[in-house]
Structure formats: C-alpha cells, structure tokens
PDB file of N, CA and C in Angstrom:
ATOM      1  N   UNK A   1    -152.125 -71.412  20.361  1.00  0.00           N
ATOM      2  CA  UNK A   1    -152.327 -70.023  20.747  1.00  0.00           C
ATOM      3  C   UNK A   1    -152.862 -69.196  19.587  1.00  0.00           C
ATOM      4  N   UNK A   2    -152.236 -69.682  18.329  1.00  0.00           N
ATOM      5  CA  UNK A   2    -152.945 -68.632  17.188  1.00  0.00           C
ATOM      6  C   UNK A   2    -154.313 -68.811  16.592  1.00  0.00           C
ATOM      7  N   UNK A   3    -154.788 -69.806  16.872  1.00  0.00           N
ATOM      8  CA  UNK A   3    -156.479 -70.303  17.037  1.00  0.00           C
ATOM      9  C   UNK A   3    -157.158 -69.626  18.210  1.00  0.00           C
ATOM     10  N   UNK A   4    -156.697 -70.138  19.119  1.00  0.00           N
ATOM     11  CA  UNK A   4    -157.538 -69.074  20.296  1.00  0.00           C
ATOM     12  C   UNK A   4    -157.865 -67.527  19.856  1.00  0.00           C
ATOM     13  N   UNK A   5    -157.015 -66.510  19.302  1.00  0.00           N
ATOM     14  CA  UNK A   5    -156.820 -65.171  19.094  1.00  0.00           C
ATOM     15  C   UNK A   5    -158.400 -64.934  18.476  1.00  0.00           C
ATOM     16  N   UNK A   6    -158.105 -65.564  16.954  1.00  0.00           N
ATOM     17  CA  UNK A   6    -160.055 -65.064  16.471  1.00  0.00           C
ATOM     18  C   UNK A   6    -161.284 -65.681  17.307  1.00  0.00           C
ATOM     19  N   UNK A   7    -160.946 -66.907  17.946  1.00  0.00           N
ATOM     20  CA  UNK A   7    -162.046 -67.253  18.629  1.00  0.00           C
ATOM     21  C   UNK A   7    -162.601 -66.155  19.974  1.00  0.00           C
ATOM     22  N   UNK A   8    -161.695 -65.823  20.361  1.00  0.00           N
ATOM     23  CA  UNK A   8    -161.460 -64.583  21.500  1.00  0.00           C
ATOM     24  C   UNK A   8    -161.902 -63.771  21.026  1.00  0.00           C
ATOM     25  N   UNK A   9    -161.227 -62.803  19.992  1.00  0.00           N
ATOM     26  CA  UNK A   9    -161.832 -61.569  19.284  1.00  0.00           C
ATOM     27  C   UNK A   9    -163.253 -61.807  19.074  1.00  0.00           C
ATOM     28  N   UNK A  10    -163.715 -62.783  18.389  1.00  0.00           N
ATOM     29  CA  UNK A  10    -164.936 -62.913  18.091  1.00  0.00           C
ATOM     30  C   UNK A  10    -166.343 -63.013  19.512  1.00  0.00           C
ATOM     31  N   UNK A  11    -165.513 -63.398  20.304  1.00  0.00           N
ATOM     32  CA  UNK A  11    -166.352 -64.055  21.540  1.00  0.00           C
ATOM     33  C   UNK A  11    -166.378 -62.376  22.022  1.00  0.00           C
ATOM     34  N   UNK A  12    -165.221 -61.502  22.146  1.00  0.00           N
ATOM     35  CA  UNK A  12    -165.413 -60.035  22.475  1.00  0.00           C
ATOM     36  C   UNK A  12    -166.472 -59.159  21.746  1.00  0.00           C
ATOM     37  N   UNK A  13    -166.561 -59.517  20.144  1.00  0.00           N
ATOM     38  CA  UNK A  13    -167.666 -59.069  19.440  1.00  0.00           C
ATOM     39  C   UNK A  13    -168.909 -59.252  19.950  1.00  0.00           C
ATOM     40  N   UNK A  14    -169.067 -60.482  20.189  1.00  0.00           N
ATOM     41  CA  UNK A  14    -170.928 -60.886  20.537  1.00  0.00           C
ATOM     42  C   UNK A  14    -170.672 -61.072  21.787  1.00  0.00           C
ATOM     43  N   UNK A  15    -170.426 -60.882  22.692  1.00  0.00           N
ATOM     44  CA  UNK A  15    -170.554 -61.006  24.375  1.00  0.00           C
ATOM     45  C   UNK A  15    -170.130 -59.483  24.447  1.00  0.00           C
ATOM     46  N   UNK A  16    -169.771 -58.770  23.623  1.00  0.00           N
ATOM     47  CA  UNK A  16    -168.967 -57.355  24.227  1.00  0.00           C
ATOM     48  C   UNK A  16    -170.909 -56.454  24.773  1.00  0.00           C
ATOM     49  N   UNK A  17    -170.450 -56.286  26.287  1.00  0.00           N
ATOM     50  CA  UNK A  17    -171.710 -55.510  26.919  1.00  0.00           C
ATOM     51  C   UNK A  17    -171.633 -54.244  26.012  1.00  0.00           C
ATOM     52  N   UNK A  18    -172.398 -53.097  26.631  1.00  0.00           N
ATOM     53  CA  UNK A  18    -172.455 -51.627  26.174  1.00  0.00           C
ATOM     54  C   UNK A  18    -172.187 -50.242  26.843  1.00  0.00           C
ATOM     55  N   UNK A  19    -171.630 -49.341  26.794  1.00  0.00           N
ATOM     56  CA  UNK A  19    -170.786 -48.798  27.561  1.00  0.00           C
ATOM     57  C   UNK A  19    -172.249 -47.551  27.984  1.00  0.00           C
ATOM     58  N   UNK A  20    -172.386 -47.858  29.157  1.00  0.00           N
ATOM     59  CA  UNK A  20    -173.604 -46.903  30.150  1.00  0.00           C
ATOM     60  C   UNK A  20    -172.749 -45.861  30.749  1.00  0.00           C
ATOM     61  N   UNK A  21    -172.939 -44.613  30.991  1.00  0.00           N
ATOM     62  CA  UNK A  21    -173.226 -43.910  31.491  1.00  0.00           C
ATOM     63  C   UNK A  21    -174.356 -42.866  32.639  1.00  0.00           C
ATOM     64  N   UNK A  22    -174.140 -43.129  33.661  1.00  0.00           N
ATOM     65  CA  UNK A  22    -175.019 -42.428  34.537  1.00  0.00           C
ATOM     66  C   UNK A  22    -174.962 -41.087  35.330  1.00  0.00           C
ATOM     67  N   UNK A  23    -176.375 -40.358  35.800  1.00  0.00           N
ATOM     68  CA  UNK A  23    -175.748 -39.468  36.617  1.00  0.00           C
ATOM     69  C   UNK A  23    -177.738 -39.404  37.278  1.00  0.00           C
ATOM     70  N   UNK A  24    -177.139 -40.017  38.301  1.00  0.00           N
ATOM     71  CA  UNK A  24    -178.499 -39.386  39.344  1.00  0.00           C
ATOM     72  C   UNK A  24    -178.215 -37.905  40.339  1.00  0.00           C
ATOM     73  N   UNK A  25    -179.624 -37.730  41.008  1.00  0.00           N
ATOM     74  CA  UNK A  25    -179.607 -37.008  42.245  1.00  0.00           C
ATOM     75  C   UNK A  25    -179.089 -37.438  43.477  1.00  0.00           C
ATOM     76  N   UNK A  26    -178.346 -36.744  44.519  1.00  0.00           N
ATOM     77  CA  UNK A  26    -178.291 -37.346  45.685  1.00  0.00           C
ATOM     78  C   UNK A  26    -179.160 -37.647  46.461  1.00  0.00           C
ATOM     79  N   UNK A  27    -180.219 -37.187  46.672  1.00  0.00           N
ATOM     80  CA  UNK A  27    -180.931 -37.861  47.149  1.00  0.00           C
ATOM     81  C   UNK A  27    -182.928 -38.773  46.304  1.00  0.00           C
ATOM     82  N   UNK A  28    -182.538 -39.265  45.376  1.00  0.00           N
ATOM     83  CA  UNK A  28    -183.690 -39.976  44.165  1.00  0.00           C
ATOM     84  C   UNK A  28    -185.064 -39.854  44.793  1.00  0.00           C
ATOM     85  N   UNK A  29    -185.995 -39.494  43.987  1.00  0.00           N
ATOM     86  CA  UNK A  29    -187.374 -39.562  44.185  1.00  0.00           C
ATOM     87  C   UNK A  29    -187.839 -39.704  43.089  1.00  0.00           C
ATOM     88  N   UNK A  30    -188.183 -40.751  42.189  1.00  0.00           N
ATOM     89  CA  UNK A  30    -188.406 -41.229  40.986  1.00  0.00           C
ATOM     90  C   UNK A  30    -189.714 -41.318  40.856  1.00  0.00           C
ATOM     91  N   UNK A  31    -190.499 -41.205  39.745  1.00  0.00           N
ATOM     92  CA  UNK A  31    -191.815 -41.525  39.300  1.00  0.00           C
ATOM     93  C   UNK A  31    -191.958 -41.858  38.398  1.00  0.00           C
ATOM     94  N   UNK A  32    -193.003 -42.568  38.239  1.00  0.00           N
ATOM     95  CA  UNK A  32    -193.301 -43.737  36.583  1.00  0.00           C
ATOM     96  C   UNK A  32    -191.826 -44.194  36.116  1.00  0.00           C
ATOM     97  N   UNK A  33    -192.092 -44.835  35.194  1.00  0.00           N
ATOM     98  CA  UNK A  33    -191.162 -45.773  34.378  1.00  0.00           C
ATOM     99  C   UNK A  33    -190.126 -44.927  33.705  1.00  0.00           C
ATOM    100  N   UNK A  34    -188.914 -45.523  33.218  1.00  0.00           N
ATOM    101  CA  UNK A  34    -188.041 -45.251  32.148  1.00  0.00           C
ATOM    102  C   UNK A  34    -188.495 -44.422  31.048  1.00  0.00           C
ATOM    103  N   UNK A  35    -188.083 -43.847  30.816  1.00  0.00           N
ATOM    104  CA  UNK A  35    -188.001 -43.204  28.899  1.00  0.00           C
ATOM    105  C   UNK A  35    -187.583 -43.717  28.537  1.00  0.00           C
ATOM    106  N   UNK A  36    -186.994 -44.095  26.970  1.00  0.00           N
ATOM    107  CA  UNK A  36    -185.895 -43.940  26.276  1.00  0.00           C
ATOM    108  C   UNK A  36    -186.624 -43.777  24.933  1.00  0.00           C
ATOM    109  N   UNK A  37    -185.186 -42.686  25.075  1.00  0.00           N
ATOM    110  CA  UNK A  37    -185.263 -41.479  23.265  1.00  0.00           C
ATOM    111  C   UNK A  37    -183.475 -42.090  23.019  1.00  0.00           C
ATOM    112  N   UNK A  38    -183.624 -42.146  21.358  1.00  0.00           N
ATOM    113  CA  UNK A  38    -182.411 -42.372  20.767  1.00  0.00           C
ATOM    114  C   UNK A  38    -182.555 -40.901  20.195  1.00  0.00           C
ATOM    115  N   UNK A  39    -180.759 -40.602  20.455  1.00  0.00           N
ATOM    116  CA  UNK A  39    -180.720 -39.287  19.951  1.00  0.00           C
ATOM    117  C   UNK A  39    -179.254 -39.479  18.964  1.00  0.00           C
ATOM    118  N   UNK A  40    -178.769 -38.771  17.623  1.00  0.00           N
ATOM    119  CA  UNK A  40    -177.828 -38.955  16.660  1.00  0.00           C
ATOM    120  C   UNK A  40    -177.172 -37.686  17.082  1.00  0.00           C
ATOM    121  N   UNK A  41    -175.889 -37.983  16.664  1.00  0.00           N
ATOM    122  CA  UNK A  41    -175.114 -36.636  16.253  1.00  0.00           C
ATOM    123  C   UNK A  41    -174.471 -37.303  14.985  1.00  0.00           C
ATOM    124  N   UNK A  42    -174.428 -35.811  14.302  1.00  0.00           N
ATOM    125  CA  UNK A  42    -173.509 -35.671  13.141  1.00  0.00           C
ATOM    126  C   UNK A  42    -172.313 -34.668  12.936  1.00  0.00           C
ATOM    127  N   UNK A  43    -171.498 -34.825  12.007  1.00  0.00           N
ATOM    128  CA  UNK A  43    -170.409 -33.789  11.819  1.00  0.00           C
ATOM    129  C   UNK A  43    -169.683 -33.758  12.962  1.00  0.00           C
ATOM    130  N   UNK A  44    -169.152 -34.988  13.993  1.00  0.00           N
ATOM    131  CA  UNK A  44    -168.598 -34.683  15.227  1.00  0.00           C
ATOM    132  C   UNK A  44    -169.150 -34.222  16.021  1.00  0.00           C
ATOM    133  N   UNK A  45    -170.366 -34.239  16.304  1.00  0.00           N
ATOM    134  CA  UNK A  45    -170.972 -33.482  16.889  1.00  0.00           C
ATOM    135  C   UNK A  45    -171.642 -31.798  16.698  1.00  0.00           C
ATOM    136  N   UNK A  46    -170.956 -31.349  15.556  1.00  0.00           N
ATOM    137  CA  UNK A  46    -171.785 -30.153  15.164  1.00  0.00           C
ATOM    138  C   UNK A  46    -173.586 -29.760  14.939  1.00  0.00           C
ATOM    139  N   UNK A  47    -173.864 -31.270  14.431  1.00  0.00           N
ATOM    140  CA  UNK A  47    -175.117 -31.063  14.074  1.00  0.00           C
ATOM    141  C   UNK A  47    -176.097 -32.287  15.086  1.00  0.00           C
ATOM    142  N   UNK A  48    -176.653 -31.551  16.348  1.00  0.00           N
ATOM    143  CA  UNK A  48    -177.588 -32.758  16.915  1.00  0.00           C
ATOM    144  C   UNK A  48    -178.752 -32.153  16.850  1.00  0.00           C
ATOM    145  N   UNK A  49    -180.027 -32.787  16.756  1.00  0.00           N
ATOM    146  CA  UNK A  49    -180.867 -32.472  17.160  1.00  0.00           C
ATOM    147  C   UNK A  49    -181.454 -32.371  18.755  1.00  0.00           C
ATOM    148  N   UNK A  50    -182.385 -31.566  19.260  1.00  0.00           N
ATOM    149  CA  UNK A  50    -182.307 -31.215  20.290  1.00  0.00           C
ATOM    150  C   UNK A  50    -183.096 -32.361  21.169  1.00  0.00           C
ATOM    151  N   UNK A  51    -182.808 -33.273  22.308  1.00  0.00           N
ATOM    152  CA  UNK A  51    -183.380 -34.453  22.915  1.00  0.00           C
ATOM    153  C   UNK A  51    -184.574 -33.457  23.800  1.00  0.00           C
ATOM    154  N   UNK A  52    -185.744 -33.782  24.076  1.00  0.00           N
ATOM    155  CA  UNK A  52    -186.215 -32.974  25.402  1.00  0.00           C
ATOM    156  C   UNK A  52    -187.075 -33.745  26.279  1.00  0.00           C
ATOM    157  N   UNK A  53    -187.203 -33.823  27.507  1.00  0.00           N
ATOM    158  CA  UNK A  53    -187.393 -34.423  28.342  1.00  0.00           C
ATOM    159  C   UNK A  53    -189.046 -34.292  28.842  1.00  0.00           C
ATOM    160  N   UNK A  54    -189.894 -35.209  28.531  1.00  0.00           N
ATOM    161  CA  UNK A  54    -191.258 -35.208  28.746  1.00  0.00           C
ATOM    162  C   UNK A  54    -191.797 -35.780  29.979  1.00  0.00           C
ATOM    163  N   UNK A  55    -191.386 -34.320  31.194  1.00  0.00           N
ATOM    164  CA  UNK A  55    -191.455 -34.714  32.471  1.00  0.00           C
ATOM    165  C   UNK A  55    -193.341 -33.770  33.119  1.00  0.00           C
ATOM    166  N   UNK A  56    -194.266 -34.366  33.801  1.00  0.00           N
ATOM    167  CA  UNK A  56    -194.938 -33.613  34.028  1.00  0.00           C
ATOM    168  C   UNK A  56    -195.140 -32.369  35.354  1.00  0.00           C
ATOM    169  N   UNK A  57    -193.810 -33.177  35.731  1.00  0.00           N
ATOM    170  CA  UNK A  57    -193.396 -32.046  36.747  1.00  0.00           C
ATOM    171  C   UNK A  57    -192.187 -31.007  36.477  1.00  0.00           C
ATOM    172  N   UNK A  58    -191.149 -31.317  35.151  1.00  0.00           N
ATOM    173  CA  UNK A  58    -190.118 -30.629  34.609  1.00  0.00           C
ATOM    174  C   UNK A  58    -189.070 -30.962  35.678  1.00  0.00           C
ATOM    175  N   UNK A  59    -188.917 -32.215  36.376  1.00  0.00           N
ATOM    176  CA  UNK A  59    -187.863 -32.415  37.072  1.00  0.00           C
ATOM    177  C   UNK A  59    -187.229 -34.157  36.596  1.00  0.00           C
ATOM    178  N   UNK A  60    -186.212 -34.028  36.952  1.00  0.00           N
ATOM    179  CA  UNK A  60    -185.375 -35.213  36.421  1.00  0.00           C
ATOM    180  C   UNK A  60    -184.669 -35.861  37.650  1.00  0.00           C
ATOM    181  N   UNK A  61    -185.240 -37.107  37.402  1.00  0.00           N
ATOM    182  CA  UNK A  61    -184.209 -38.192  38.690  1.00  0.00           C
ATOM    183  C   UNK A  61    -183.192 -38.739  38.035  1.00  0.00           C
ATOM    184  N   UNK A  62    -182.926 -39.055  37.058  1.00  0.00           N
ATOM    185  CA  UNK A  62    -181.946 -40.095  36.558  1.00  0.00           C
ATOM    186  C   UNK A  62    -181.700 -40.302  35.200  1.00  0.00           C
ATOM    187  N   UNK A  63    -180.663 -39.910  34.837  1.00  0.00           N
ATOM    188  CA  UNK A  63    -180.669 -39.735  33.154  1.00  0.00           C
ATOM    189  C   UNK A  63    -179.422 -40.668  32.736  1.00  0.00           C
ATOM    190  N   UNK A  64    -179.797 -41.715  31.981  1.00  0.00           N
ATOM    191  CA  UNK A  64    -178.541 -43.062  31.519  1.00  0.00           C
ATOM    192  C   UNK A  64    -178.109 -42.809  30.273  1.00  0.00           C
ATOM    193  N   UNK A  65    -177.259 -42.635  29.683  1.00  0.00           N
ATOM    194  CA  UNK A  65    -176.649 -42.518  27.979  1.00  0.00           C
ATOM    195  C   UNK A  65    -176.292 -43.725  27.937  1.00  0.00           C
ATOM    196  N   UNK A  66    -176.346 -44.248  27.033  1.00  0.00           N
ATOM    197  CA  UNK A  66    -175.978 -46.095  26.552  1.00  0.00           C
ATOM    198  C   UNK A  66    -175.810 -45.979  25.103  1.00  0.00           C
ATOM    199  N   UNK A  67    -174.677 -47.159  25.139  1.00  0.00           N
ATOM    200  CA  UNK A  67    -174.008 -46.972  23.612  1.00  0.00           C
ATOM    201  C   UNK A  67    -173.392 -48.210  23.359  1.00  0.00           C
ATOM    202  N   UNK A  68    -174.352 -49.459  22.508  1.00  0.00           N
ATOM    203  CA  UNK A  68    -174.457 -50.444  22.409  1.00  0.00           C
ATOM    204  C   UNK A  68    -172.741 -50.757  21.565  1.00  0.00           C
ATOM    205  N   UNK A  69    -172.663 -51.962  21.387  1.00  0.00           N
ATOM    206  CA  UNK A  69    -171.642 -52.678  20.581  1.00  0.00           C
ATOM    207  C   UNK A  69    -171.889 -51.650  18.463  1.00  0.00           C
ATOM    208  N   UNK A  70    -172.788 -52.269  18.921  1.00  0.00           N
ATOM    209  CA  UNK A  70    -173.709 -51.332  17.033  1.00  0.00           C
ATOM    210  C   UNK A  70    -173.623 -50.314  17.007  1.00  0.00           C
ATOM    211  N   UNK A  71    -173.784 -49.403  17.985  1.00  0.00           N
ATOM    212  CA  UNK A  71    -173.625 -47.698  18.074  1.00  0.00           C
ATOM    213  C   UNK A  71    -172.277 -47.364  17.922  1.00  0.00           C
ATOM    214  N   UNK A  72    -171.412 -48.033  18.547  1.00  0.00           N
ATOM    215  CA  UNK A  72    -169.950 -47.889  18.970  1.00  0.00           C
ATOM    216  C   UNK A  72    -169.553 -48.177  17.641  1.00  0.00           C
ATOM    217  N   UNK A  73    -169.982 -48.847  16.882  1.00  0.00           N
ATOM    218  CA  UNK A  73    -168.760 -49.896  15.695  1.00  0.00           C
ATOM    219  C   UNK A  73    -169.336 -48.699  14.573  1.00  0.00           C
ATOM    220  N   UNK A  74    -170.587 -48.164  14.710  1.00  0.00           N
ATOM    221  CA  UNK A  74    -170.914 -47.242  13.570  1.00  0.00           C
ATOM    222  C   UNK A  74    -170.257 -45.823  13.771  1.00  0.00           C
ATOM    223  N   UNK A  75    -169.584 -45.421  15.147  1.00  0.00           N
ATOM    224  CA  UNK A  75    -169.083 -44.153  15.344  1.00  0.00           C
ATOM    225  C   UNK A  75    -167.692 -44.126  15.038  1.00  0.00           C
ATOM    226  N   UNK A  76    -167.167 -45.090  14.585  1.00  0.00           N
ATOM    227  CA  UNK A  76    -165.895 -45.717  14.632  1.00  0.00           C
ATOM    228  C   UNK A  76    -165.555 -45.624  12.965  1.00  0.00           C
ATOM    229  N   UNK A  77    -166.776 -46.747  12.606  1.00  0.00           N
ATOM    230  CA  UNK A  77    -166.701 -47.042  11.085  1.00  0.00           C
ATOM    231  C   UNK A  77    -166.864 -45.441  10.569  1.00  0.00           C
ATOM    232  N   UNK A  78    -167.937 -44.615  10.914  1.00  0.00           N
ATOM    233  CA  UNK A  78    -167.566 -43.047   9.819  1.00  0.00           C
ATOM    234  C   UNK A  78    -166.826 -42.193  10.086  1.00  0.00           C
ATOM    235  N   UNK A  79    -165.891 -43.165  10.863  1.00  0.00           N
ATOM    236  CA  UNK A  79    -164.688 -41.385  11.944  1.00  0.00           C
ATOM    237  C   UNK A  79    -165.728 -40.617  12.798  1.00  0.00           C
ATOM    238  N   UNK A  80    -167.013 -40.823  13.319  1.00  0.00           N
ATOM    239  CA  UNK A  80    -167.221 -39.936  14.159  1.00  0.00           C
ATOM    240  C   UNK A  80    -168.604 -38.759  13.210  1.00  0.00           C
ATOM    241  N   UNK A  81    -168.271 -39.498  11.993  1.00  0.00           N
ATOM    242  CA  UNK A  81    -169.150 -38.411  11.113  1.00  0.00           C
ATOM    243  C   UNK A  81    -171.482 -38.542  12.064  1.00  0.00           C
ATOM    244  N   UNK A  82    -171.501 -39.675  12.038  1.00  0.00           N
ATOM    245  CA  UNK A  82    -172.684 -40.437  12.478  1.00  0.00           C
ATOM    246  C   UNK A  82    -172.283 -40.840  14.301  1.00  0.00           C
ATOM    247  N   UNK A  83    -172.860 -40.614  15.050  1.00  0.00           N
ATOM    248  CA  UNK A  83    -173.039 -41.234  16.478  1.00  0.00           C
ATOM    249  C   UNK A  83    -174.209 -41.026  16.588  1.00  0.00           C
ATOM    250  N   UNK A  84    -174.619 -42.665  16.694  1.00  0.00           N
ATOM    251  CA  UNK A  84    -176.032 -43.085  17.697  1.00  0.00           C
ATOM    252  C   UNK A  84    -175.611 -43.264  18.389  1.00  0.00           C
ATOM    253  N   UNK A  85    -176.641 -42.698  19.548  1.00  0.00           N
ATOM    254  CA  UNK A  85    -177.263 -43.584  21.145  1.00  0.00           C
ATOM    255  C   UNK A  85    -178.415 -43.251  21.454  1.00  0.00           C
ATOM    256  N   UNK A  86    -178.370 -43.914  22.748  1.00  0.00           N
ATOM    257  CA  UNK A  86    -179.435 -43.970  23.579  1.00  0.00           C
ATOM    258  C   UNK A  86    -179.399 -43.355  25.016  1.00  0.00           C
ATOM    259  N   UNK A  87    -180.391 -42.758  24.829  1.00  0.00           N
ATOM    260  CA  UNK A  87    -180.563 -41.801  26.591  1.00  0.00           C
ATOM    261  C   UNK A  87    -182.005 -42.480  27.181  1.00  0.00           C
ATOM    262  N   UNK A  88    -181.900 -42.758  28.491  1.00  0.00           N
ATOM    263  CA  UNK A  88    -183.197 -43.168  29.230  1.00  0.00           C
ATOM    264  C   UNK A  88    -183.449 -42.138  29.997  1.00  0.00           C
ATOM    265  N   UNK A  89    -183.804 -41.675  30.537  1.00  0.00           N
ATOM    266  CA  UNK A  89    -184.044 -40.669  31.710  1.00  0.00           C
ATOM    267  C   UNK A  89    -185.501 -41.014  32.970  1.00  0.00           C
ATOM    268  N   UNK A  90    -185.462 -40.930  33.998  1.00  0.00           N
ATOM    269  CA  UNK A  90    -187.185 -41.202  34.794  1.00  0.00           C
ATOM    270  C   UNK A  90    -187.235 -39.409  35.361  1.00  0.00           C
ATOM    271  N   UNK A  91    -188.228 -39.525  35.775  1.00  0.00           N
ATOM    272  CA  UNK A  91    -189.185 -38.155  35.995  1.00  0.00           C
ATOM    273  C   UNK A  91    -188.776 -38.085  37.507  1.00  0.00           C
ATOM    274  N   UNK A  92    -188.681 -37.112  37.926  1.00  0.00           N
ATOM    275  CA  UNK A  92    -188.819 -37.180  39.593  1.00  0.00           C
ATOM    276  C   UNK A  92    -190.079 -36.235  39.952  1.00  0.00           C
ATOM    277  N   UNK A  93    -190.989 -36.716  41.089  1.00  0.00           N
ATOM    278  CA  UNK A  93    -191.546 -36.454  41.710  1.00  0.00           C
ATOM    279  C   UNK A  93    -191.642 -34.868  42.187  1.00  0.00           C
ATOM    280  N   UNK A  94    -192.516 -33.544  42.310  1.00  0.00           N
ATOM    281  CA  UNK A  94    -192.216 -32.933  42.838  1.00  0.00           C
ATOM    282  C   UNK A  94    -191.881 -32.485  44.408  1.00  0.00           C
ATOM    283  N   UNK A  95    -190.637 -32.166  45.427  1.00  0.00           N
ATOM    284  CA  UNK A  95    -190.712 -32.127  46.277  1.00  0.00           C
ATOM    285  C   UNK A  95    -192.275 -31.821  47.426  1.00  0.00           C
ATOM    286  N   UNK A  96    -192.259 -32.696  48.775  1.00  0.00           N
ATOM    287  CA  UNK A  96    -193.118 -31.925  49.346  1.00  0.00           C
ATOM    288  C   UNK A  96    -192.879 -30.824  50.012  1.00  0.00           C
ATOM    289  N   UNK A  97    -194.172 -30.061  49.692  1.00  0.00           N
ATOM    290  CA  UNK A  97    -193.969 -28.730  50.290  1.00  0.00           C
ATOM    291  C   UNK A  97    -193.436 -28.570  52.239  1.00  0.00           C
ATOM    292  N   UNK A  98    -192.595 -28.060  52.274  1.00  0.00           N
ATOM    293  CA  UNK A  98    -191.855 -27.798  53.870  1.00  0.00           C
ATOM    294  C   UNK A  98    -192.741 -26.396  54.495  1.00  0.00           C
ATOM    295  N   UNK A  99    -193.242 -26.167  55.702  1.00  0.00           N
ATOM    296  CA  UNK A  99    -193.220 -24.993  56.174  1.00  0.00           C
ATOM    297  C   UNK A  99    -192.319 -24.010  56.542  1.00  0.00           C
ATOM    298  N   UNK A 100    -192.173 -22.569  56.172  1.00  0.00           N
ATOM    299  CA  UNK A 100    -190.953 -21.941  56.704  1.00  0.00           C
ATOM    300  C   UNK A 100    -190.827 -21.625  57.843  1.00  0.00           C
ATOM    301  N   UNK A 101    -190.328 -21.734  58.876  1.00  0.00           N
ATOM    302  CA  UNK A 101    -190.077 -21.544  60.411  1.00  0.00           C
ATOM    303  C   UNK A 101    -188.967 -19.887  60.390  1.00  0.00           C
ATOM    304  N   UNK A 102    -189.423 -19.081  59.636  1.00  0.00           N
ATOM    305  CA  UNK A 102    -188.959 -17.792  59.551  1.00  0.00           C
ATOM    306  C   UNK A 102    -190.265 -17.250  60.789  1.00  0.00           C
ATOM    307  N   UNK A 103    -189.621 -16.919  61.883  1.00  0.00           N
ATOM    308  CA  UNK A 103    -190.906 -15.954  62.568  1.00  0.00           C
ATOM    309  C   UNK A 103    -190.468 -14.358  63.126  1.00  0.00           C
TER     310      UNK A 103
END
C-alpha cells in the first residue's frame, strides 16, 4: 500500500485534466472558430489587464475559462500573487431581423 501512494500521486500529476469553466447563451448561434487569449492576474487579482473580445458583430456565443494543471500549480506556488489562464470565447452571429406586427 505505501508504494502505490507516490505512484498514484504521480499518475494524478500527469493524467490530472484542467479545470474548464463555461457559460453559453440559451439559445447559441455561433460563427467562425474559437479564440483563445491567455489573460494573467496579479496581486490577487488587483492588477489584470483588460481581455477584449474581437467580435465583428460585438456579440458573444460562448465564453470557456480553462486552467491547466501548470496554471493551477503556478497560482498555488506564489499564494495567488501570479494567475494564468486561458479564455476561448466564439462570436455569435447577428440576430435576424423580425417584422413588428404593432398595427
């Protein structure tokens, strides 16, 4: 049993997935491909720079935060001083135009 323990721990190190976060629209209308921008915080979060979203319609279908094994172990290792990740986001489509049935 006390052999198994580091082989385990270790197998959790390099097999450990990455902790995603999502948040879509209820009802998705997506266009073109993925983004992804890596964005840092520092000081706990006091100091981020600002991420911005290079949509040609200024609308958003789907925005993912991801935060690998490496991101995680570096937010850990400075207390929080340094956090990387990663944000993906896709573009949504602009709605089609509806007629108003106001008469």
């Amino acid at each position: 049993m006390a052999r198994f323990l580091p082989v385990a721990l270790a197998a959790a190190l390099l097999l450990g997935g990455c902790a995603q976060h999502r948040l879509v629209v209820e009802h998705p209308n997506p266009t073109g491909e993925p983004v992804t921008v890596s964005s840092s915080a520092f000081g706990w979060g006091g100091v981020q720079r600002r991420t911005v979203a290079r949509c040609d319609t200024d609308l958003i279908d789907e925005v993912r935060v991801h935060q690998n094994i490496g991101q995680a172990l570096a937010s850990v290792l400075t207390l929080g001083l340094w956090m990387p990740t990663t944000i993906e986001y896709r573009c949504a489509k602009r709605p089609a135009a509806t007629g108003s049935t106001d008469d």
